[in-house]
N, C-alpha and C. Protein backbone atom coordinates (compact mmCIF):
# COMPACT_ATOMS: atom_id res chain seq x y z
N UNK A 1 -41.16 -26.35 -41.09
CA UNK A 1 -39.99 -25.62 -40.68
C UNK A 1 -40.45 -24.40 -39.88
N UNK A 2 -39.45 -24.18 -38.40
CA UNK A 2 -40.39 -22.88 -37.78
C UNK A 2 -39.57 -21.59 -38.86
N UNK A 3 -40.53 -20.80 -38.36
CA UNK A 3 -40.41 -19.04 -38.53
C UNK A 3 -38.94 -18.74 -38.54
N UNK A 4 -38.32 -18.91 -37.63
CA UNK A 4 -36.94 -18.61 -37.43
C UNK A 4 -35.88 -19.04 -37.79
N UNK A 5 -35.77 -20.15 -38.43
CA UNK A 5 -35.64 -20.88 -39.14
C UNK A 5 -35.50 -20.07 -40.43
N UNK A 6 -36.63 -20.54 -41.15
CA UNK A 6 -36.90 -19.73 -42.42
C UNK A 6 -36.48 -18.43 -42.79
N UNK A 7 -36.49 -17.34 -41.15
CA UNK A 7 -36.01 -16.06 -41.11
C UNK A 7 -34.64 -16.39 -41.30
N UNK A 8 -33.83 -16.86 -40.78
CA UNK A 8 -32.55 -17.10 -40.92
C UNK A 8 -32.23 -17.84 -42.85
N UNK A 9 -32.60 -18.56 -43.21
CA UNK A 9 -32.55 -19.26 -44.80
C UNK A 9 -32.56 -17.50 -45.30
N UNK A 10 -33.45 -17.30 -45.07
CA UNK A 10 -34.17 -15.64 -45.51
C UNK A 10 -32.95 -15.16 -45.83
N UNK A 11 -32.32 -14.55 -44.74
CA UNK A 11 -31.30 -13.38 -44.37
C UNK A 11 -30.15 -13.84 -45.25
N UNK A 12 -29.85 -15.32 -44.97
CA UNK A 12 -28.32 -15.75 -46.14
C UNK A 12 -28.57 -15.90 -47.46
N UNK A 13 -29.91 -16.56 -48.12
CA UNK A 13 -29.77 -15.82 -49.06
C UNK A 13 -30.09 -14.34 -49.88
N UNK A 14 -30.60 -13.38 -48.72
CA UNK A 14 -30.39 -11.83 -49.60
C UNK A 14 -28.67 -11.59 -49.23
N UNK A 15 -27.92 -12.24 -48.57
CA UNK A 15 -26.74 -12.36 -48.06
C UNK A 15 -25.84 -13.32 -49.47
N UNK A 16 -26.15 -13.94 -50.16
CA UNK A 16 -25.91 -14.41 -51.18
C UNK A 16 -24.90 -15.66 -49.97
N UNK A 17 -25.22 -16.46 -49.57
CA UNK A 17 -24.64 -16.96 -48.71
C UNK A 17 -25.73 -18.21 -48.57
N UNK A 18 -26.51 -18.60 -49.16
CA UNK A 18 -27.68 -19.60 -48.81
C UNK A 18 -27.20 -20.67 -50.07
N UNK A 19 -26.75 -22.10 -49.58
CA UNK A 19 -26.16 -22.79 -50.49
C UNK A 19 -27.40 -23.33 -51.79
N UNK A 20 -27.03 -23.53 -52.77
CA UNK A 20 -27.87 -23.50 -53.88
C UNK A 20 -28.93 -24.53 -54.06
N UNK A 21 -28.48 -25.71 -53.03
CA UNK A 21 -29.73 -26.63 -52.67
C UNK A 21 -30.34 -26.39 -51.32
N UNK A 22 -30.61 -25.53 -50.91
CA UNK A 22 -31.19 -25.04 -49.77
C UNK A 22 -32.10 -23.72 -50.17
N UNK A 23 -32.20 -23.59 -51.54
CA UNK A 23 -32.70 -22.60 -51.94
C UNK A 23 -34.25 -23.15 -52.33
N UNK A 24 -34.13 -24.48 -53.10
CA UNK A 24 -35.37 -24.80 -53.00
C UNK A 24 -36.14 -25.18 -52.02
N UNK A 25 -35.72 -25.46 -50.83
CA UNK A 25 -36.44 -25.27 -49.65
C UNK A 25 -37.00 -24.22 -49.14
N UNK A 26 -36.33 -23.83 -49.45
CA UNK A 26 -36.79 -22.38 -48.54
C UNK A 26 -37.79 -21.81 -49.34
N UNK A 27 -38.06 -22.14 -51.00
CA UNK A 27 -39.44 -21.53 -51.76
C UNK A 27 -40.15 -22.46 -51.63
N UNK A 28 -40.10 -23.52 -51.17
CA UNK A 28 -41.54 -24.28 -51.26
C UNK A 28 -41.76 -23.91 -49.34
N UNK A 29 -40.99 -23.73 -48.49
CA UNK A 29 -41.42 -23.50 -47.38
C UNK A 29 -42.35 -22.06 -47.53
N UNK A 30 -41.92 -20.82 -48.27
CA UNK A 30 -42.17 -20.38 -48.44
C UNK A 30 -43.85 -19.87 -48.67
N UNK A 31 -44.41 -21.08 -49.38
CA UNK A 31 -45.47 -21.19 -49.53
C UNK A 31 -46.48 -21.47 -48.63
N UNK A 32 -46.10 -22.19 -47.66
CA UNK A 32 -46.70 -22.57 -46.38
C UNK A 32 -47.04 -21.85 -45.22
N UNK A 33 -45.58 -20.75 -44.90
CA UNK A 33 -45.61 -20.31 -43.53
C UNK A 33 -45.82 -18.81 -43.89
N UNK A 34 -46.63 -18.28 -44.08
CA UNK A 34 -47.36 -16.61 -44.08
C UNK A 34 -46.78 -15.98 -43.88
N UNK A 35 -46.21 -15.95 -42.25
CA UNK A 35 -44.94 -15.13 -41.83
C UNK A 35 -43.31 -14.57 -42.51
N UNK A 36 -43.25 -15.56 -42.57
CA UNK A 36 -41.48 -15.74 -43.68
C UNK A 36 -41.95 -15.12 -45.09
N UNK A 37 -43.12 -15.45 -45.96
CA UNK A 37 -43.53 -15.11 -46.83
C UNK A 37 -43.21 -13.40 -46.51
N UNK A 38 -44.20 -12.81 -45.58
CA UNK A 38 -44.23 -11.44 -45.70
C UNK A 38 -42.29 -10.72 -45.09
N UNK A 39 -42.08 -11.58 -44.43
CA UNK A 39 -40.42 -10.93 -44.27
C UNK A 39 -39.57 -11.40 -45.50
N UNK A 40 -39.77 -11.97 -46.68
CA UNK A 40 -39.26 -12.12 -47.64
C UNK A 40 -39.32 -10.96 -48.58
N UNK A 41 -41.04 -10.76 -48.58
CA UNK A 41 -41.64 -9.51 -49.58
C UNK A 41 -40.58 -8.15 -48.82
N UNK A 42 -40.70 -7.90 -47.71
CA UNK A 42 -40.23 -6.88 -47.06
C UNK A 42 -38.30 -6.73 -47.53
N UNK A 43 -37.58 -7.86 -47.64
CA UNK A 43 -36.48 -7.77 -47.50
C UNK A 43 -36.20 -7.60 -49.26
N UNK A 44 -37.03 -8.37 -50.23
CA UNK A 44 -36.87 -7.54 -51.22
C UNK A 44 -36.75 -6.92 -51.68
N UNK A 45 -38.11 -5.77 -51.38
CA UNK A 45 -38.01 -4.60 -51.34
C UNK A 45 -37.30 -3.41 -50.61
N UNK A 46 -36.43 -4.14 -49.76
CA UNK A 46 -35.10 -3.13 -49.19
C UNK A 46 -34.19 -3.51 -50.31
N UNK A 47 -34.41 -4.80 -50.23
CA UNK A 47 -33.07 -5.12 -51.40
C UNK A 47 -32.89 -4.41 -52.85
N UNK A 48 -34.15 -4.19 -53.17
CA UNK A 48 -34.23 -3.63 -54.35
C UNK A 48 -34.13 -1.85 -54.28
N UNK A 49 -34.93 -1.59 -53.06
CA UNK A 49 -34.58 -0.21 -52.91
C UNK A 49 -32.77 0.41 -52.43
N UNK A 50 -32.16 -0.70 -51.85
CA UNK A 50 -30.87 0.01 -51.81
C UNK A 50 -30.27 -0.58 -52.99
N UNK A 51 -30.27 -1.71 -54.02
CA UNK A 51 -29.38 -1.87 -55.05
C UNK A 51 -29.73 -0.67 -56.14
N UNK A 52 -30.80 0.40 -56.62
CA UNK A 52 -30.88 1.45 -56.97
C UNK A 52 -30.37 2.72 -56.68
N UNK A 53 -29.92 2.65 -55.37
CA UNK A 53 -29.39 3.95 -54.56
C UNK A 53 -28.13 4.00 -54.82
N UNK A 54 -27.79 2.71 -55.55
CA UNK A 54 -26.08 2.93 -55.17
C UNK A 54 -25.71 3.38 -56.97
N UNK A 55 -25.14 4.23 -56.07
CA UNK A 55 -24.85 5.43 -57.56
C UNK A 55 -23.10 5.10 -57.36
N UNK A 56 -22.02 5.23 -58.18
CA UNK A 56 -20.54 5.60 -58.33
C UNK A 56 -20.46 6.62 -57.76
N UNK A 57 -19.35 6.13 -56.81
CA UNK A 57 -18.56 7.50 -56.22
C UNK A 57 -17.90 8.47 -57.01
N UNK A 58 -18.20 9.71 -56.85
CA UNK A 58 -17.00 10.36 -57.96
C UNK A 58 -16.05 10.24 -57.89
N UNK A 59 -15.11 10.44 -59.00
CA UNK A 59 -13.25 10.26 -58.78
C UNK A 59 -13.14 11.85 -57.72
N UNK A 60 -13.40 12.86 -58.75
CA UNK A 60 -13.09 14.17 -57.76
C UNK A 60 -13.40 14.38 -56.77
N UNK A 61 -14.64 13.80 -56.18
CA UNK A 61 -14.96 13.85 -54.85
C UNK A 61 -13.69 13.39 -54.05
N UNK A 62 -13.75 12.11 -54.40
CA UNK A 62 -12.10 11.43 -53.74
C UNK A 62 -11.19 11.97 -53.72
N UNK A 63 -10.67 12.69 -54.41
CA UNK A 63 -9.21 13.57 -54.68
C UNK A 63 -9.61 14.43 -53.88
N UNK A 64 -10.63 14.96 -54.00
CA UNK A 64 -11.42 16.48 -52.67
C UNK A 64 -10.58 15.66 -51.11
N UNK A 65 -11.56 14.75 -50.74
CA UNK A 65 -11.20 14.43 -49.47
C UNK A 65 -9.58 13.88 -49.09
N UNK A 66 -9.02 13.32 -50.25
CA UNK A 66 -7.64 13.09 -49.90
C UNK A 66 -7.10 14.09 -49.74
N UNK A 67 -6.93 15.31 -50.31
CA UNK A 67 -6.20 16.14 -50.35
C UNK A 67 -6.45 17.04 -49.11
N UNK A 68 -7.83 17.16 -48.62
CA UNK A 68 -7.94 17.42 -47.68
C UNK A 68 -7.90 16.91 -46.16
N UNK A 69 -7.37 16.03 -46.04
CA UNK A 69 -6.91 15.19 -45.35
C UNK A 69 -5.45 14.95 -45.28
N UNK A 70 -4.77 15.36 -46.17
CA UNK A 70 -3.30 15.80 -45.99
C UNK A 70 -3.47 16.92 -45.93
N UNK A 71 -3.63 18.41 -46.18
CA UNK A 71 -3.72 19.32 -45.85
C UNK A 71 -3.77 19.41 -44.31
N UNK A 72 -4.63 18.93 -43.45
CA UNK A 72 -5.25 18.76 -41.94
C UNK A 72 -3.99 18.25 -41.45
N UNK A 73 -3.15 17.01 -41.95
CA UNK A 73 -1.84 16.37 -41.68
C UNK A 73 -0.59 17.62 -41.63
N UNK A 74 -0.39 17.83 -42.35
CA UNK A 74 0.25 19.17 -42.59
C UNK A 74 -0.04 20.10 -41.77
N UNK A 75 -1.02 20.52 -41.71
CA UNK A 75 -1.29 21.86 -40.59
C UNK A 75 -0.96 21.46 -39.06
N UNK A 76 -1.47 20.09 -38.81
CA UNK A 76 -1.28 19.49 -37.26
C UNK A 76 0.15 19.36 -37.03
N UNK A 77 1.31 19.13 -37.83
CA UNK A 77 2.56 19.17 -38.12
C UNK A 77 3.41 20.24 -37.38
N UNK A 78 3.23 21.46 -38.80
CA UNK A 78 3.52 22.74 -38.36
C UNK A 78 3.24 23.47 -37.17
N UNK A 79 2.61 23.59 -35.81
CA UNK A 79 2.36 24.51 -35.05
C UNK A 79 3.74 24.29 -34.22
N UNK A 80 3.54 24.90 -33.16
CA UNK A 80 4.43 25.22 -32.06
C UNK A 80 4.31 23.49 -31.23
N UNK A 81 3.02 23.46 -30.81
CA UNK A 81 2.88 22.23 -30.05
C UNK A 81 2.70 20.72 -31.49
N UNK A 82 3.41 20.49 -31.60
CA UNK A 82 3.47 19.32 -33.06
C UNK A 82 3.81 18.20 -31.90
N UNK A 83 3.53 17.13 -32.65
CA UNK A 83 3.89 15.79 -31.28
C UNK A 83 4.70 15.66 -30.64
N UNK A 84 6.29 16.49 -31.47
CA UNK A 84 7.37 16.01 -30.76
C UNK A 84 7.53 16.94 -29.41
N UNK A 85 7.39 17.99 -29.84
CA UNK A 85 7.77 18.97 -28.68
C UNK A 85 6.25 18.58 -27.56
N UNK A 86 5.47 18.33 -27.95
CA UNK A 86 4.32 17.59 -27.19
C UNK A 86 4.46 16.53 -25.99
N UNK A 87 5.27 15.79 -26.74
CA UNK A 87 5.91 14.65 -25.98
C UNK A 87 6.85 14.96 -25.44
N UNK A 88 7.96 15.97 -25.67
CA UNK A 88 8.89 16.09 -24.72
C UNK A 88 7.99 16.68 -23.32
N UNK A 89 7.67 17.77 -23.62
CA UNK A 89 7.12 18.55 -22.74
C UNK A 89 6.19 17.44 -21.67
N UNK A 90 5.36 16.88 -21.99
CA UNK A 90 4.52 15.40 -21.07
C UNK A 90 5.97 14.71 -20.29
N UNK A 91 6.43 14.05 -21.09
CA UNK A 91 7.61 13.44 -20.26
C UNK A 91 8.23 14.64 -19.36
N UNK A 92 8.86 15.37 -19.15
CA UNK A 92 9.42 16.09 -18.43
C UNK A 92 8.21 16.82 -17.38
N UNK A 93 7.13 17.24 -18.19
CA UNK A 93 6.02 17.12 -16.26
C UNK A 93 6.29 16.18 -15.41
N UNK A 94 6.02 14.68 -15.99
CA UNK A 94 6.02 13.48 -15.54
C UNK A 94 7.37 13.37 -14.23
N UNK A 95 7.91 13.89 -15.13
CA UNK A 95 9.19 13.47 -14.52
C UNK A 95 9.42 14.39 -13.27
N UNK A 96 8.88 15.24 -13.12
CA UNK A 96 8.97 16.96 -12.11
C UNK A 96 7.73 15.99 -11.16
N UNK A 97 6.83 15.92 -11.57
CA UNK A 97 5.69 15.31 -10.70
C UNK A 97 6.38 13.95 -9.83
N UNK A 98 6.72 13.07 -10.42
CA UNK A 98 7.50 11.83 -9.70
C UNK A 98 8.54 11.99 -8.95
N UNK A 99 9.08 13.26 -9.62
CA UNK A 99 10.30 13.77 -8.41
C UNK A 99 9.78 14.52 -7.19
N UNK A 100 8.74 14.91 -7.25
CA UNK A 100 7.74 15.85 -6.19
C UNK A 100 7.04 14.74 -5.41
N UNK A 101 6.57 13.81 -6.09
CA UNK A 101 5.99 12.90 -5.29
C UNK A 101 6.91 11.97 -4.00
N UNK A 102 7.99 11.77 -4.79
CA UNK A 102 8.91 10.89 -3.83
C UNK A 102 9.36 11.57 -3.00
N UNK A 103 9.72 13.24 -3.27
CA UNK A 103 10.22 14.20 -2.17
C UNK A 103 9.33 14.23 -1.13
N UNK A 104 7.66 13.91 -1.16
CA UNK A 104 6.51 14.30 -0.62
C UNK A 104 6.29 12.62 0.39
N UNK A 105 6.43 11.99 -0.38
CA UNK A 105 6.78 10.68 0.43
C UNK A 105 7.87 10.40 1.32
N UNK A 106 9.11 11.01 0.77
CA UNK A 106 9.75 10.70 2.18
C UNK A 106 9.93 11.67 3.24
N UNK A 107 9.19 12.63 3.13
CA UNK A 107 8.63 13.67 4.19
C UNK A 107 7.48 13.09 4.99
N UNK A 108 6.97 12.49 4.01
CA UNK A 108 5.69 11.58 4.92
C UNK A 108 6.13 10.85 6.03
N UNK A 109 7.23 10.22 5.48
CA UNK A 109 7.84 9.14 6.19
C UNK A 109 8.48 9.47 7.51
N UNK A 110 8.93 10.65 7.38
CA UNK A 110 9.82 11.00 8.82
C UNK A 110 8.97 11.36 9.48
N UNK A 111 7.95 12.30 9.44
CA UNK A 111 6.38 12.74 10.03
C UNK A 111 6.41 11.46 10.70
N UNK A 112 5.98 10.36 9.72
CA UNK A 112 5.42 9.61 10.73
C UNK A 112 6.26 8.65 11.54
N UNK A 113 7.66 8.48 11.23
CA UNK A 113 8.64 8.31 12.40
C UNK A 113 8.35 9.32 13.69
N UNK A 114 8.54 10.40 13.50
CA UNK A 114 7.82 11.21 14.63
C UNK A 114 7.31 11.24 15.40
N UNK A 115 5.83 11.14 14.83
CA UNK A 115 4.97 10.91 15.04
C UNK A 115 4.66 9.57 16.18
N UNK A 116 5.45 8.23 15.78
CA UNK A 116 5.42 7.40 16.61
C UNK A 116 6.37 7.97 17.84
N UNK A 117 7.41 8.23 17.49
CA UNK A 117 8.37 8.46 18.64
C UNK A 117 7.58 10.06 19.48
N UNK A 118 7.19 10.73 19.45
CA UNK A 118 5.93 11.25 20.22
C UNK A 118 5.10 10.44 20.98
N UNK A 119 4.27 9.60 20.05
CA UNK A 119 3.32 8.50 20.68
C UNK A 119 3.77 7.77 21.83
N UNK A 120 4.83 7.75 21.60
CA UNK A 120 5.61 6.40 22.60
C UNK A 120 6.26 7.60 23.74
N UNK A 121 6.51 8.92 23.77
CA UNK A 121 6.89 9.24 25.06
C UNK A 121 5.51 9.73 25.81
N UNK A 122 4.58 9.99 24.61
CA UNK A 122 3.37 10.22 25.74
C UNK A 122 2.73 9.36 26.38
N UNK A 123 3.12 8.50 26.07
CA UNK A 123 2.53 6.78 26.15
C UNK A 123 3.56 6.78 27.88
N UNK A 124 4.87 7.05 27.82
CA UNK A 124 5.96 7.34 28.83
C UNK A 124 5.49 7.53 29.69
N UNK A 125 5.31 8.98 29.34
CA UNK A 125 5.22 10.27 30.76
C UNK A 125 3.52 9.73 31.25
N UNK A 126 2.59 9.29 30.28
CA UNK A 126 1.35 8.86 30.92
C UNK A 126 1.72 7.77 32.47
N UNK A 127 2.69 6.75 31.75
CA UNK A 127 2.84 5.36 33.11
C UNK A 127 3.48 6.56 34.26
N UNK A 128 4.25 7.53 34.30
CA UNK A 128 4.95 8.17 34.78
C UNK A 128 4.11 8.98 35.68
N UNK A 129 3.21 9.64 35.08
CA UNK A 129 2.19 10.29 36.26
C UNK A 129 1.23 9.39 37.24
N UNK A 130 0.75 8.29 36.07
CA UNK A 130 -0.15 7.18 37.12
C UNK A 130 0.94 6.80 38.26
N UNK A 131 2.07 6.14 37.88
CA UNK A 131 3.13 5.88 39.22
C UNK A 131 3.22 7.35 40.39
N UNK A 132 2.90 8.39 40.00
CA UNK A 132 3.64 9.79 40.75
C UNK A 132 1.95 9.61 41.64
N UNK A 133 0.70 9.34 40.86
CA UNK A 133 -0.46 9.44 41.56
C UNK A 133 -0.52 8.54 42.71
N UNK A 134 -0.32 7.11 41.98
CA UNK A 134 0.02 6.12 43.04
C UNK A 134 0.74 6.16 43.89
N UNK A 135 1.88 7.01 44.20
CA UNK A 135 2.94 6.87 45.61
C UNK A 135 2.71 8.13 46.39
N UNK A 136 1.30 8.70 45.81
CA UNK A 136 0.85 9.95 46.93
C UNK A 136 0.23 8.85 48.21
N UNK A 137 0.20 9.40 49.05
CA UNK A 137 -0.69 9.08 50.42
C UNK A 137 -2.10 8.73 50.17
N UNK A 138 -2.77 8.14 50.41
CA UNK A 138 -4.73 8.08 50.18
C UNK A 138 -4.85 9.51 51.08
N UNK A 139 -6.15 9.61 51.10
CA UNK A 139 -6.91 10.92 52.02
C UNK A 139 -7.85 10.93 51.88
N UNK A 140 -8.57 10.78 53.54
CA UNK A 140 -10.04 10.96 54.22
C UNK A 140 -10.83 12.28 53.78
N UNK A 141 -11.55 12.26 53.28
CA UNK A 141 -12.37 13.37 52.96
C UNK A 141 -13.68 13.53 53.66
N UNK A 142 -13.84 14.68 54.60
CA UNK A 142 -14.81 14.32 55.18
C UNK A 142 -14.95 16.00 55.46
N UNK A 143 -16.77 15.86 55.91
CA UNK A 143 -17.20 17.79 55.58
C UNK A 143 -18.93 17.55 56.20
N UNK A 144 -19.70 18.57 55.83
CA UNK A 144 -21.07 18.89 56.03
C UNK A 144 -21.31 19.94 54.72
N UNK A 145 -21.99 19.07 54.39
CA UNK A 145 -21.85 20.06 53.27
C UNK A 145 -23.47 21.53 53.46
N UNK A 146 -24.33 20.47 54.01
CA UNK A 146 -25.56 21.34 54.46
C UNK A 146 -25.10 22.70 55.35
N UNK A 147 -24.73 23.03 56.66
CA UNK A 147 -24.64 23.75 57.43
C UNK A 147 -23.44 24.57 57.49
N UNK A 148 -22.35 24.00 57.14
CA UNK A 148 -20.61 24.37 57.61
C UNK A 148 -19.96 25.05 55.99
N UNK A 149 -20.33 23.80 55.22
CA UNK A 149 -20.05 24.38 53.76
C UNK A 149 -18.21 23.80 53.80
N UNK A 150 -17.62 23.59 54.62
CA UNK A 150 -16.35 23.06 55.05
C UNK A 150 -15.88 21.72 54.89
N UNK A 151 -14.44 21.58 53.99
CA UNK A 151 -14.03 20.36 53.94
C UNK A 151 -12.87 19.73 54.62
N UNK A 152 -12.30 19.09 55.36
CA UNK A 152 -11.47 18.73 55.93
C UNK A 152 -11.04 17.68 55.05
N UNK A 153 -9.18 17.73 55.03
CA UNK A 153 -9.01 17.16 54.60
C UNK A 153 -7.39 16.74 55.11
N UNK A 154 -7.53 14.87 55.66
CA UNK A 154 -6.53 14.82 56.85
C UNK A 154 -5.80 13.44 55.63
N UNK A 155 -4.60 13.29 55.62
CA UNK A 155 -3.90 12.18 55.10
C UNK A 155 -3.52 11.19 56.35
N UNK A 156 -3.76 9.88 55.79
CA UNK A 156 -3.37 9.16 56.76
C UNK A 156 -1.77 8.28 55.97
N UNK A 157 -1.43 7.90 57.52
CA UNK A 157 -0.29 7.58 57.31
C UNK A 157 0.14 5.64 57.80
């Protein structure tokens, strides 16, 4: 039987969970595989060291922490901010914020109606100047620029 195996038999029964004919397997495997042997010794001796540790809870201890634990209930109760007025107060931000938001959105919205209707007359007056450029006259440009420094400038017709 491998290691892992055996580790597992191991674990269910310190688990009290290892069925009662599977128990003698696992001690005669026991004998064989070195490994499982020493994680057996090891889990014993946890086993045995925590079934000693466990001491009874006190009763008064218990009554200590209940009582203090309603006490804490009680105090969180009483203040000014207690859940209810907590919760009103959240809901009614909520509600101021969502009303701010939608006011803020449909301000957005006309902006950017605007905004297009801008776009679209500059978009306008742009075809509007190229046409005003286009129905000028052409013109000869002609000069010296070395000696005279002079530009003439004649439209033809």
């Amino acid at each position: 039987m491998e290691s892992k195996e055996l580790i597992n038999l191991i674990d269910k029964y310190f688990d009290n969970e290892l069925e009662k004919g599977k128990e003698a397997l696992l001690f005669s495997s026991l004998g064989v595989n070195e490994e499982a042997r020493e994680y057996f010794k090891k889990m014993n001796t946890l086993n045995t060291a925590l079934a000693g540790s466990m001491d009874e809870f006190p009763q008064s201890l218990e009554e200590k922490i209940f009582n203090g634990v309603s006490k804490q209930s009680q105090k969180s109760e009483s203040g000014f901010f207690n859940q209810k007025v907590f919760t009103a107060i959240a809901y009614s931000f909520s509600i101021i914020l969502l009303a701010f938001s939608i006011f803020f959105y449909s301000k957005s919205e006309e902006y950017k109606v605007q905004f297009v209707d801008l776009t679209r007359e500059v978009s306008e007056q742009n075809q509007k100047i190229n046409m005003l450029i286009n129905a000028l006259p052409q013109v000869d440009v002609q000069g010296q620029y070395v000696q005279v420094k002079t530009v003439v400038v004649t439209p033809q017709s």
